[in-house]
C-alpha atoms as a PDB file:
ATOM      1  CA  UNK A   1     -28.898  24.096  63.912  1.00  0.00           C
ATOM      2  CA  UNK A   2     -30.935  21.119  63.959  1.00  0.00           C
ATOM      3  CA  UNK A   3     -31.907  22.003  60.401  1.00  0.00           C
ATOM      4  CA  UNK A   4     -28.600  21.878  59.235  1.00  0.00           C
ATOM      5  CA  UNK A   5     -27.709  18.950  60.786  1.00  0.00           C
ATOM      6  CA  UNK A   6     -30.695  16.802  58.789  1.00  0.00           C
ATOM      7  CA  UNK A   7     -29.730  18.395  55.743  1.00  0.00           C
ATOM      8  CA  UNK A   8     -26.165  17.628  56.073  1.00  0.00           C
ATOM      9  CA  UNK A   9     -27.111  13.700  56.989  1.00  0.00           C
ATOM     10  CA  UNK A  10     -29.768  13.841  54.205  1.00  0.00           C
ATOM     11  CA  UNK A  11     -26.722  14.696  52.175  1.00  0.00           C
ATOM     12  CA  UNK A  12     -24.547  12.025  53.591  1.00  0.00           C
ATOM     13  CA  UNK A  13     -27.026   9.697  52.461  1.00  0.00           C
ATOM     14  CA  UNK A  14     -27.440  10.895  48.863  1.00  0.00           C
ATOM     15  CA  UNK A  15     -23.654  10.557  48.738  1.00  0.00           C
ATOM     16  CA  UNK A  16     -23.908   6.625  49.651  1.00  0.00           C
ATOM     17  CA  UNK A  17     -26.988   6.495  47.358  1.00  0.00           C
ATOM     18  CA  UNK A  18     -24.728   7.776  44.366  1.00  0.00           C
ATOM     19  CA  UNK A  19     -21.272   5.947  44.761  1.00  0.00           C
ATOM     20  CA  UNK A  20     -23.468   2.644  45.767  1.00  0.00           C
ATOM     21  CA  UNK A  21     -25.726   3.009  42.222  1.00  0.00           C
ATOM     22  CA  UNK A  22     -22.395   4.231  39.878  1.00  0.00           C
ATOM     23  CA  UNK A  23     -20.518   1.069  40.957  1.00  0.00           C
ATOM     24  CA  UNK A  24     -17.104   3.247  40.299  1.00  0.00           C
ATOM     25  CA  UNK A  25     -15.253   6.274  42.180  1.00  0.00           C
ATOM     26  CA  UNK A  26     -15.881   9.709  41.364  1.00  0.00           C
ATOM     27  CA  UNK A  27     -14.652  13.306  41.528  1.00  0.00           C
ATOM     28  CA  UNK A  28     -16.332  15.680  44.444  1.00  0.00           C
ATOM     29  CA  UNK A  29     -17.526  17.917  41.967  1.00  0.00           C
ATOM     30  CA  UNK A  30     -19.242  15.566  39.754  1.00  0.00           C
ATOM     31  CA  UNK A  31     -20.631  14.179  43.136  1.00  0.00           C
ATOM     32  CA  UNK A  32     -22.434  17.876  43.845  1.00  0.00           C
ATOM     33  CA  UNK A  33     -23.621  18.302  40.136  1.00  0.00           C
ATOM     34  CA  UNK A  34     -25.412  14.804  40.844  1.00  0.00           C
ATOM     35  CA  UNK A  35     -26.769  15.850  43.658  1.00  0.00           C
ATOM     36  CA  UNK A  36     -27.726  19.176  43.369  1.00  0.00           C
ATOM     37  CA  UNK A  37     -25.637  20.612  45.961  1.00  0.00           C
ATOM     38  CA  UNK A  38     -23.343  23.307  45.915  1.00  0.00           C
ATOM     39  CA  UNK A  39     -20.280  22.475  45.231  1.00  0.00           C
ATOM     40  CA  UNK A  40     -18.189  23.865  48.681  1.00  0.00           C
ATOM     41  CA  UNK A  41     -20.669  21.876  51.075  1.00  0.00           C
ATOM     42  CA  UNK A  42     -20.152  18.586  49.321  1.00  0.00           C
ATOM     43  CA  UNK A  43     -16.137  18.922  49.422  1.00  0.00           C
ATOM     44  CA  UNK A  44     -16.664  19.466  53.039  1.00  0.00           C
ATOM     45  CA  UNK A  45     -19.445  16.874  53.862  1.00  0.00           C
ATOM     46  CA  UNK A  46     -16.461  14.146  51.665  1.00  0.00           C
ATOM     47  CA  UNK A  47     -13.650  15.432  53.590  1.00  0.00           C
ATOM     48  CA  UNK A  48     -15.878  14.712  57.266  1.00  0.00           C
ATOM     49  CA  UNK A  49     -17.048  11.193  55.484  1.00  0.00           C
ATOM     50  CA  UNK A  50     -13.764   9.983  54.546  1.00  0.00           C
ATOM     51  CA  UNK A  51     -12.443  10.774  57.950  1.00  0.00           C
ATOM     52  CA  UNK A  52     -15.050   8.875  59.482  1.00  0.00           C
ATOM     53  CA  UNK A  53     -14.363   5.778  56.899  1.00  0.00           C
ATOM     54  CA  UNK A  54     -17.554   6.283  55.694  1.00  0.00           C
ATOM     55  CA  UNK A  55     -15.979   6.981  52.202  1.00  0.00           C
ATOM     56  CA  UNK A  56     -12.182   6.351  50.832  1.00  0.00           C
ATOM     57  CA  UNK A  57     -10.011   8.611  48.516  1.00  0.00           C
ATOM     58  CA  UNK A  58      -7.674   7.220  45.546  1.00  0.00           C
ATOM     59  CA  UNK A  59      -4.310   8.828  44.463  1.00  0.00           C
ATOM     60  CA  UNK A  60      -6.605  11.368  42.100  1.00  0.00           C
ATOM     61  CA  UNK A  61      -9.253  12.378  44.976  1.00  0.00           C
ATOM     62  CA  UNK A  62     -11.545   9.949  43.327  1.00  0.00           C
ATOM     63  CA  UNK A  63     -14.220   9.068  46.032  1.00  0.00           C
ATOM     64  CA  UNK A  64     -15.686   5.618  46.586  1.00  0.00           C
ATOM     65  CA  UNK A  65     -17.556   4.149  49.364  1.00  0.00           C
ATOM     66  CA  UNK A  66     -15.674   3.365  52.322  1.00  0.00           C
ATOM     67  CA  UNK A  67     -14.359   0.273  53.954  1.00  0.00           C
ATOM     68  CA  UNK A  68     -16.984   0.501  56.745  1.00  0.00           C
ATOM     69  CA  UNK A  69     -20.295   0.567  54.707  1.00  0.00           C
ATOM     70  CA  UNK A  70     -19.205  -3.140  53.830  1.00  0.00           C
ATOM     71  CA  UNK A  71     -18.386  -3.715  57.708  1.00  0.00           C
ATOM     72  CA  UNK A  72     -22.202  -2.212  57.966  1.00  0.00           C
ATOM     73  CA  UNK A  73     -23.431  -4.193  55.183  1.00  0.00           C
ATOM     74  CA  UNK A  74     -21.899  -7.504  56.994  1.00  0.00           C
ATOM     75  CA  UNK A  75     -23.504  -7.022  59.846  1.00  0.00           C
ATOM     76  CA  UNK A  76     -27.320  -5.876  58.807  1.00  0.00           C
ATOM     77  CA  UNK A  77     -27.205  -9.560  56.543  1.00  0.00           C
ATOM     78  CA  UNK A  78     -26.023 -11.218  59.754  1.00  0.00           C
ATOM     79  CA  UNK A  79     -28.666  -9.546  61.750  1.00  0.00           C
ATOM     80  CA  UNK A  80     -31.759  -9.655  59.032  1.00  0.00           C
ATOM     81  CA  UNK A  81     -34.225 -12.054  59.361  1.00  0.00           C
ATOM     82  CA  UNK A  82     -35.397 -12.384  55.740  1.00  0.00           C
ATOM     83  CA  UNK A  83     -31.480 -12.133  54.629  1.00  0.00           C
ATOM     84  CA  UNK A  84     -29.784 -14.779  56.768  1.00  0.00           C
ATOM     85  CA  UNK A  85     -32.378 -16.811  56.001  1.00  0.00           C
ATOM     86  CA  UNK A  86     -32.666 -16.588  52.352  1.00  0.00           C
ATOM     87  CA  UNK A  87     -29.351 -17.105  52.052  1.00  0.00           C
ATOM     88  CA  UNK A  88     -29.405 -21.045  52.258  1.00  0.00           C
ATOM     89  CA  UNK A  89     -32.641 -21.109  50.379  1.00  0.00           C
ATOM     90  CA  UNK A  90     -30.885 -19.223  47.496  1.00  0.00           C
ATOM     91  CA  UNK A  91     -28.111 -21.729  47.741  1.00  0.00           C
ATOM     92  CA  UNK A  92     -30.236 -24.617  47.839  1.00  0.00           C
ATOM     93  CA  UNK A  93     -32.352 -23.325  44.685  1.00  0.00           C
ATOM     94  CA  UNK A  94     -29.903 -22.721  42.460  1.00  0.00           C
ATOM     95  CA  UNK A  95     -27.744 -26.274  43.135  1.00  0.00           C
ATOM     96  CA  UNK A  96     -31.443 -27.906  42.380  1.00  0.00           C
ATOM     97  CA  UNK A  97     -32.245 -26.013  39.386  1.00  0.00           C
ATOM     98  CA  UNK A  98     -29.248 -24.867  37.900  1.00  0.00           C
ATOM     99  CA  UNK A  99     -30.231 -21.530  37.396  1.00  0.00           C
ATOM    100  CA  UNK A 100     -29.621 -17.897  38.840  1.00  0.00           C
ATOM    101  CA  UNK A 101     -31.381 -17.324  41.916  1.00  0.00           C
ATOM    102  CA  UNK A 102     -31.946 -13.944  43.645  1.00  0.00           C
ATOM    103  CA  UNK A 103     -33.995 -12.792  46.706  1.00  0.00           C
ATOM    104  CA  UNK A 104     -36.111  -9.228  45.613  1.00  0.00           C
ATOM    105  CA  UNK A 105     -37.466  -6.483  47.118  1.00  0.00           C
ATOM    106  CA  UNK A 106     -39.284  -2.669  46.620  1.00  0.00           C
ATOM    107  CA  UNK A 107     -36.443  -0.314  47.126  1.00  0.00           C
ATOM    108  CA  UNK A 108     -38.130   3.306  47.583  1.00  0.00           C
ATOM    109  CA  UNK A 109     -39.671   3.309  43.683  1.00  0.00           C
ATOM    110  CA  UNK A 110     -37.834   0.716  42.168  1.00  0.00           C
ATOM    111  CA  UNK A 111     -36.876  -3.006  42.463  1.00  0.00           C
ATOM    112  CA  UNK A 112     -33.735  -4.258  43.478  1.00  0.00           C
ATOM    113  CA  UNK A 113     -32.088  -7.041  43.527  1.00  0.00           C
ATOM    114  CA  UNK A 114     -30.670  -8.057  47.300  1.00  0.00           C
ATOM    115  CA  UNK A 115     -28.902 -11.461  46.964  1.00  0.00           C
ATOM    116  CA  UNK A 116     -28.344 -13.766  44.136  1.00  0.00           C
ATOM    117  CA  UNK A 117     -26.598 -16.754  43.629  1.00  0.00           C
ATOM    118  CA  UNK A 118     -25.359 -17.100  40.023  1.00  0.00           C
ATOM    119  CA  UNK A 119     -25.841 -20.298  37.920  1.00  0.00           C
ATOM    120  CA  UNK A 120     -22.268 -22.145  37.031  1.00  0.00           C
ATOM    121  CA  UNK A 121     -22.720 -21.058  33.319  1.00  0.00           C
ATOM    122  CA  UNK A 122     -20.031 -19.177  30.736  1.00  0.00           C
ATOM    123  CA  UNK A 123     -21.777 -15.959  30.549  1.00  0.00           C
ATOM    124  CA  UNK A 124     -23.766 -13.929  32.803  1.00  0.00           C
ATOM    125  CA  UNK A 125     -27.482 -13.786  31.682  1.00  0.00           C
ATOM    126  CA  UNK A 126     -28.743 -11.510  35.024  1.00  0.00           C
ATOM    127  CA  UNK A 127     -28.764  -8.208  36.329  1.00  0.00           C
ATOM    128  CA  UNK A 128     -26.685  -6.684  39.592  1.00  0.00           C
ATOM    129  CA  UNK A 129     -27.499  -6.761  42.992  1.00  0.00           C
ATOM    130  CA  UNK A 130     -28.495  -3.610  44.188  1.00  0.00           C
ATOM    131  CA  UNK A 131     -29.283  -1.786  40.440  1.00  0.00           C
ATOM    132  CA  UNK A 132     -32.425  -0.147  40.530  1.00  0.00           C
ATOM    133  CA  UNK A 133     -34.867  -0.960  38.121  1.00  0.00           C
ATOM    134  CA  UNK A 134     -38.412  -0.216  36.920  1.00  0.00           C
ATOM    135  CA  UNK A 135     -40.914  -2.021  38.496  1.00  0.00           C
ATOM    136  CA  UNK A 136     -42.724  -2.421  35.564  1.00  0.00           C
ATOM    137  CA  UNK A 137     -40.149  -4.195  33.773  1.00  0.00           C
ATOM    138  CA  UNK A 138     -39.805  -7.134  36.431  1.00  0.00           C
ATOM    139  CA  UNK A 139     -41.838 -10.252  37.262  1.00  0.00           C
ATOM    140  CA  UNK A 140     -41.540  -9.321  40.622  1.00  0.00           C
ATOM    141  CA  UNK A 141     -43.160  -6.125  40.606  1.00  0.00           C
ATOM    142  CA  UNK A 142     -46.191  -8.178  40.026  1.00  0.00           C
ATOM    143  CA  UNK A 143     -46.077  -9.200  43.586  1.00  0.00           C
ATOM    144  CA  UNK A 144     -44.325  -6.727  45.704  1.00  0.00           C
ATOM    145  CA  UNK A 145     -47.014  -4.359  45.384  1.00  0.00           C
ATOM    146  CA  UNK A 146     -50.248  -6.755  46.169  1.00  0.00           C
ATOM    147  CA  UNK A 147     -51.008  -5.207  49.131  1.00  0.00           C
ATOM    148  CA  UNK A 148     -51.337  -1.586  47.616  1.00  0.00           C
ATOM    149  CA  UNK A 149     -54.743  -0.229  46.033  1.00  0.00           C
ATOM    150  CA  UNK A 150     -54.701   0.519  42.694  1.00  0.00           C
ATOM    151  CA  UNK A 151     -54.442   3.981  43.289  1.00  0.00           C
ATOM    152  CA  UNK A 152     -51.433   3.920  45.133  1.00  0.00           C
ATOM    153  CA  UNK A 153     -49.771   1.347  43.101  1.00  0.00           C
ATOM    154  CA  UNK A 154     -50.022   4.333  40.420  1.00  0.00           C
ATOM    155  CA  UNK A 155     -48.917   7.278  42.744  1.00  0.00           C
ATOM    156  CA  UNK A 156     -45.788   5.006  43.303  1.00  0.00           C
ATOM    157  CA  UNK A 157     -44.665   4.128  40.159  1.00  0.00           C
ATOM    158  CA  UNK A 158     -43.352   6.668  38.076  1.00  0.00           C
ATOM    159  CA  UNK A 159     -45.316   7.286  34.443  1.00  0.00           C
ATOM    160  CA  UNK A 160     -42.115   6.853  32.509  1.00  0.00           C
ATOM    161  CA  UNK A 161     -41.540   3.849  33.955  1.00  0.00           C
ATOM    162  CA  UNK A 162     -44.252   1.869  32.088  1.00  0.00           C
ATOM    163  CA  UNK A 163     -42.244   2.329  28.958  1.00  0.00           C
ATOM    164  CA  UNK A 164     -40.113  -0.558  28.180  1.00  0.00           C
ATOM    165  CA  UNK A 165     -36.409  -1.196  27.434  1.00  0.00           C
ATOM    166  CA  UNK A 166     -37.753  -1.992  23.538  1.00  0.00           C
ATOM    167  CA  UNK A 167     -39.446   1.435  23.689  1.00  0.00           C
ATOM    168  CA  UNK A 168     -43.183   0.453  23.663  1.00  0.00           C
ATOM    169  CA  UNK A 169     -45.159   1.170  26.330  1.00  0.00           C
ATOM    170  CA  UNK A 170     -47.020  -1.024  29.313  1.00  0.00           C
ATOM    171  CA  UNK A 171     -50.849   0.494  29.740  1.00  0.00           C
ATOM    172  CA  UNK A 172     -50.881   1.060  33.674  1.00  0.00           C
ATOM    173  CA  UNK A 173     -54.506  -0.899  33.355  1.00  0.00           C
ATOM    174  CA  UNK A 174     -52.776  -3.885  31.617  1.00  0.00           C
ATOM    175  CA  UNK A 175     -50.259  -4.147  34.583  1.00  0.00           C
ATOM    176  CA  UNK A 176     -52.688  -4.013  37.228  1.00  0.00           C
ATOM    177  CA  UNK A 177     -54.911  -6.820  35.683  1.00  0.00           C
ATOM    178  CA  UNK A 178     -51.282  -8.789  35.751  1.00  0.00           C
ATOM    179  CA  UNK A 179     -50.606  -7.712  39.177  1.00  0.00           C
ATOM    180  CA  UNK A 180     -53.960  -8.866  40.327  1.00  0.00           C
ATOM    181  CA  UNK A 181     -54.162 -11.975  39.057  1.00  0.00           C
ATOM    182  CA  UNK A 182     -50.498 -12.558  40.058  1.00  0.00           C
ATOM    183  CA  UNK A 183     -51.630 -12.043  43.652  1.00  0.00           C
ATOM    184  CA  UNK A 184     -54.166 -14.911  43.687  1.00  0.00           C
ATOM    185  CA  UNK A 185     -51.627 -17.443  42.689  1.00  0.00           C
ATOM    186  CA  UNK A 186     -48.360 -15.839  44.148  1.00  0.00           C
ATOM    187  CA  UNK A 187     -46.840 -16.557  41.341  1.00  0.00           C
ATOM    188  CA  UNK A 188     -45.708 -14.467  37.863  1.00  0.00           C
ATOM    189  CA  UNK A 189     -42.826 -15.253  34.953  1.00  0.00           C
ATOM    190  CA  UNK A 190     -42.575 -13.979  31.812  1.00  0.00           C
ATOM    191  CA  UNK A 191     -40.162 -13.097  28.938  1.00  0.00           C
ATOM    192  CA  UNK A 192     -37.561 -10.538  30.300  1.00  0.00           C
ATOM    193  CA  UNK A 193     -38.638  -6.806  28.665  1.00  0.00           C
ATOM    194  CA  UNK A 194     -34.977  -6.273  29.586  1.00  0.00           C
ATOM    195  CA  UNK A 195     -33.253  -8.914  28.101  1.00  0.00           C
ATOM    196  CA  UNK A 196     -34.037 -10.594  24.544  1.00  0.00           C
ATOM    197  CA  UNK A 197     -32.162 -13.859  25.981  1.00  0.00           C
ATOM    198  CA  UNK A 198     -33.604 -14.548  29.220  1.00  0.00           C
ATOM    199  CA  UNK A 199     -37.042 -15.786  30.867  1.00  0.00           C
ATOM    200  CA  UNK A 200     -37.558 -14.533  34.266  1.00  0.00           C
ATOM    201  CA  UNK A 201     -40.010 -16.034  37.736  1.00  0.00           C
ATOM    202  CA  UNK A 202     -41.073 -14.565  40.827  1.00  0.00           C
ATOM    203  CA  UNK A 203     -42.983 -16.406  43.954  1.00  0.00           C
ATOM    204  CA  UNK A 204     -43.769 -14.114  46.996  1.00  0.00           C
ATOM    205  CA  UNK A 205     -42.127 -14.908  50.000  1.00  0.00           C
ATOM    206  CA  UNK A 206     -44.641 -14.042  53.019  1.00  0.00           C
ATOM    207  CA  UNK A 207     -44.185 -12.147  56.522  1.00  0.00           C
ATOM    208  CA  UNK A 208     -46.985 -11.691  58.931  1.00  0.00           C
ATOM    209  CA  UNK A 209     -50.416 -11.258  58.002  1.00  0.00           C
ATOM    210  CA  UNK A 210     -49.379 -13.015  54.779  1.00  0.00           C
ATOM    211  CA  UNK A 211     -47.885 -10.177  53.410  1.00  0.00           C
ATOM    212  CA  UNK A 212     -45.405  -9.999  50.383  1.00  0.00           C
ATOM    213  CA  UNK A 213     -42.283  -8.733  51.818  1.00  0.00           C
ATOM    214  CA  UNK A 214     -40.120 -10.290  49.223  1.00  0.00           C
ATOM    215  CA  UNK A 215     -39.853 -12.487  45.890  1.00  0.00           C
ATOM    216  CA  UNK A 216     -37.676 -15.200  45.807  1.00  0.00           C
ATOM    217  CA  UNK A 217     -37.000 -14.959  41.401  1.00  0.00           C
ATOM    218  CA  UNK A 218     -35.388 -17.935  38.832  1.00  0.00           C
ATOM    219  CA  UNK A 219     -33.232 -15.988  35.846  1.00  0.00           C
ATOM    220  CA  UNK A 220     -33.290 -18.990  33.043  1.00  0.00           C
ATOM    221  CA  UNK A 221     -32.422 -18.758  29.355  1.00  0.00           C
ATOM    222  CA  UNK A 222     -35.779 -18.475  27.566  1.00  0.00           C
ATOM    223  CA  UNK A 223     -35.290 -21.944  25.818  1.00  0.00           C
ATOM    224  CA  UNK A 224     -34.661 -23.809  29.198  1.00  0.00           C
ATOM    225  CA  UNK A 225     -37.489 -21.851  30.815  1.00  0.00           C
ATOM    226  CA  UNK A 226     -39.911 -23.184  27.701  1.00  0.00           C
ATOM    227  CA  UNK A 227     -39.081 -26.776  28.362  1.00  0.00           C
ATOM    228  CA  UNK A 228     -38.440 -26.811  31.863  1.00  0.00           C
ATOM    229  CA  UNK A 229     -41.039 -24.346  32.746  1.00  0.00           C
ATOM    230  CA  UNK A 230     -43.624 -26.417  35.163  1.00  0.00           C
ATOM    231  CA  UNK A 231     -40.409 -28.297  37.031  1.00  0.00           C
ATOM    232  CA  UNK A 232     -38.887 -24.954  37.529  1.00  0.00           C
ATOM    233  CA  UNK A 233     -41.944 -23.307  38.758  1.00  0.00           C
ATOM    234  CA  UNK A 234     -42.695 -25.934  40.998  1.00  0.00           C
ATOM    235  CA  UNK A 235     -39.715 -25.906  42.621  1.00  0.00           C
ATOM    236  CA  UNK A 236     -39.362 -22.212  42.897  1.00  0.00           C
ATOM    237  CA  UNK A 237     -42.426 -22.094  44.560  1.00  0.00           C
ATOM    238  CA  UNK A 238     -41.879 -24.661  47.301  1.00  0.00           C
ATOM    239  CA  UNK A 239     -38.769 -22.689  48.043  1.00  0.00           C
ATOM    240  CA  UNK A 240     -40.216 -19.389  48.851  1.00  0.00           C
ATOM    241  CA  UNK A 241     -42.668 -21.564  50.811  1.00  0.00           C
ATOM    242  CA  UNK A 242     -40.064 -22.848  52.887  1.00  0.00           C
ATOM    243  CA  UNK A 243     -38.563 -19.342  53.582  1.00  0.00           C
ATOM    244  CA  UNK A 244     -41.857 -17.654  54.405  1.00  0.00           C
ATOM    245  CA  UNK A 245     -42.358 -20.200  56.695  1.00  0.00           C
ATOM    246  CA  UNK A 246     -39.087 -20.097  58.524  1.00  0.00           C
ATOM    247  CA  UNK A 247     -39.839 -16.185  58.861  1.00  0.00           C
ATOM    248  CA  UNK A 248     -43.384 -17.413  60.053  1.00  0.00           C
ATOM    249  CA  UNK A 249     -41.119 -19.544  62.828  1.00  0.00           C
ATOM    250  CA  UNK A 250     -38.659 -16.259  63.831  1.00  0.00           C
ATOM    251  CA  UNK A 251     -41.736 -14.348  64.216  1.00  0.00           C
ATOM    252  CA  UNK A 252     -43.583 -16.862  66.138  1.00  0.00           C
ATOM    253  CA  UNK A 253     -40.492 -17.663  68.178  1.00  0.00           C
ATOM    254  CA  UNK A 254     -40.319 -13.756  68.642  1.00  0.00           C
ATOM    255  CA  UNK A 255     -43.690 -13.472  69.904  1.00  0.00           C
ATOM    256  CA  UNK A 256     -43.576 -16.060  72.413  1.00  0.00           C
ATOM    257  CA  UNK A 257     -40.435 -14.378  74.523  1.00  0.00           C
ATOM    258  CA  UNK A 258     -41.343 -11.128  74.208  1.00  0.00           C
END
């Protein structure tokens, strides 16, 4: 019984997973082909979710997620450290720069994006929050992984994930020489493998032990990041500064009233 009951949460979970990564509703059954699961359980898991407000139902029987995952969401920014506190930094970066911000992490096997603020331009030059994406194909993943050995770094990262959007492919041993000697500096940008248009920079933002729990990342057009590249760096860097050491303070804080 207890069994069943994982499997049924694992299940649960996969649902989220799925409506959170398709950004749009979708049928039950094309929810169990996704997910592998047969076809009667899902219906039933949906119908116990969707009681439970956990998921929400259009006029078709199109599934999306419910209103209380955003109620959940609410609260775990309120209630997270790095979050909350990112959240002016992000603010603060992009009114100084003018450019997209976002705050990044390691999401299972991929990077994500977990807050941005956009840049007051006409057209959108940056990815979505939430969207998994190769590590390989991100600034960032030069830094989230520092405190892996090579070894696991590999075991982590799927193969196929070292070939690029253009379809050419990153040697494994050329992005661990970048990793490395992004880890001495804290500090990576390059041209976006993803996007012809845009230039992209990552500093590590620090929890205890001086660990890289997050990037705080600058999306510029690759023209503005060529001229402005030193100012912009500079500045990005004394940001995630500032944030690791307000996390430094929360922790220290934390410690002391324990």
């Amino acid at each position: 019984m207890e069994r069943k009951r994982a499997r049924g949460l694992d299940r649960a979970v996969e649902i989220c997973d799925l409506l959170a990564r398709a950004c749009r509703p979708m049928p039950p059954a094309e929810i169990a082909r996704a997910i592998g699961a047969p076809r009667s359980s899902v219906y039933e898991l949906c119908t116990t979710m969707t009681g439970l407000g956990l998921l929400e139902a259009d006029a078709r029987g199109m599934l999306y997620l419910g209103r209380k995952t955003h109620f959940w969401g609410r609260s775990y920014l309120a209630g997270f450290d790095l979050a909350r506190e990112a959240q002016p930094v992000l603010d603060a970066l992009t009114a100084q720069t003018g450019e997209t911000s976002q705050l990044c992490v390691i999401d299972g096997r991929k990077y994500t994006v977990l807050l941005m603020r956009e840049a007051d331009r006409a057209f959108r030059i940056s990815g979505d929050v939430g969207e998994p994406t190769p590590i390989p194909w991100t600034a960032s993943g030069r830094l989230l992984l520092q405190h892996l050995t090579d070894h696991e770094i590999l075991a982590l990262i799927p193969p196929e994930d070292f070939r690029q959007p253009g379809g050419e492919t990153l040697s494994p041993a050329q992005f661990l020489l970048e990793l490395r000697a992004a880890a001495s500096e804290g500090f990576f940008s390059f041209d976006s493998p993803s996007d012809s248009y845009t230039h992209c920079f990552a500093a590590a933002v620090t929890g205890e032990g001086g660990a890289c729990v997050a990037t705080l990342c600058l999306v510029a057009p690759r023209e503005e990041a060529r001229t402005r590249h030193a100012a912009l760096k500079a500045n990005l860097i004394q940001h995630a500064a500032r944030l690791s050491e307000r996390l430094a303070g929360i922790h220290s804080a934390g410690s002391l009233t324990a």
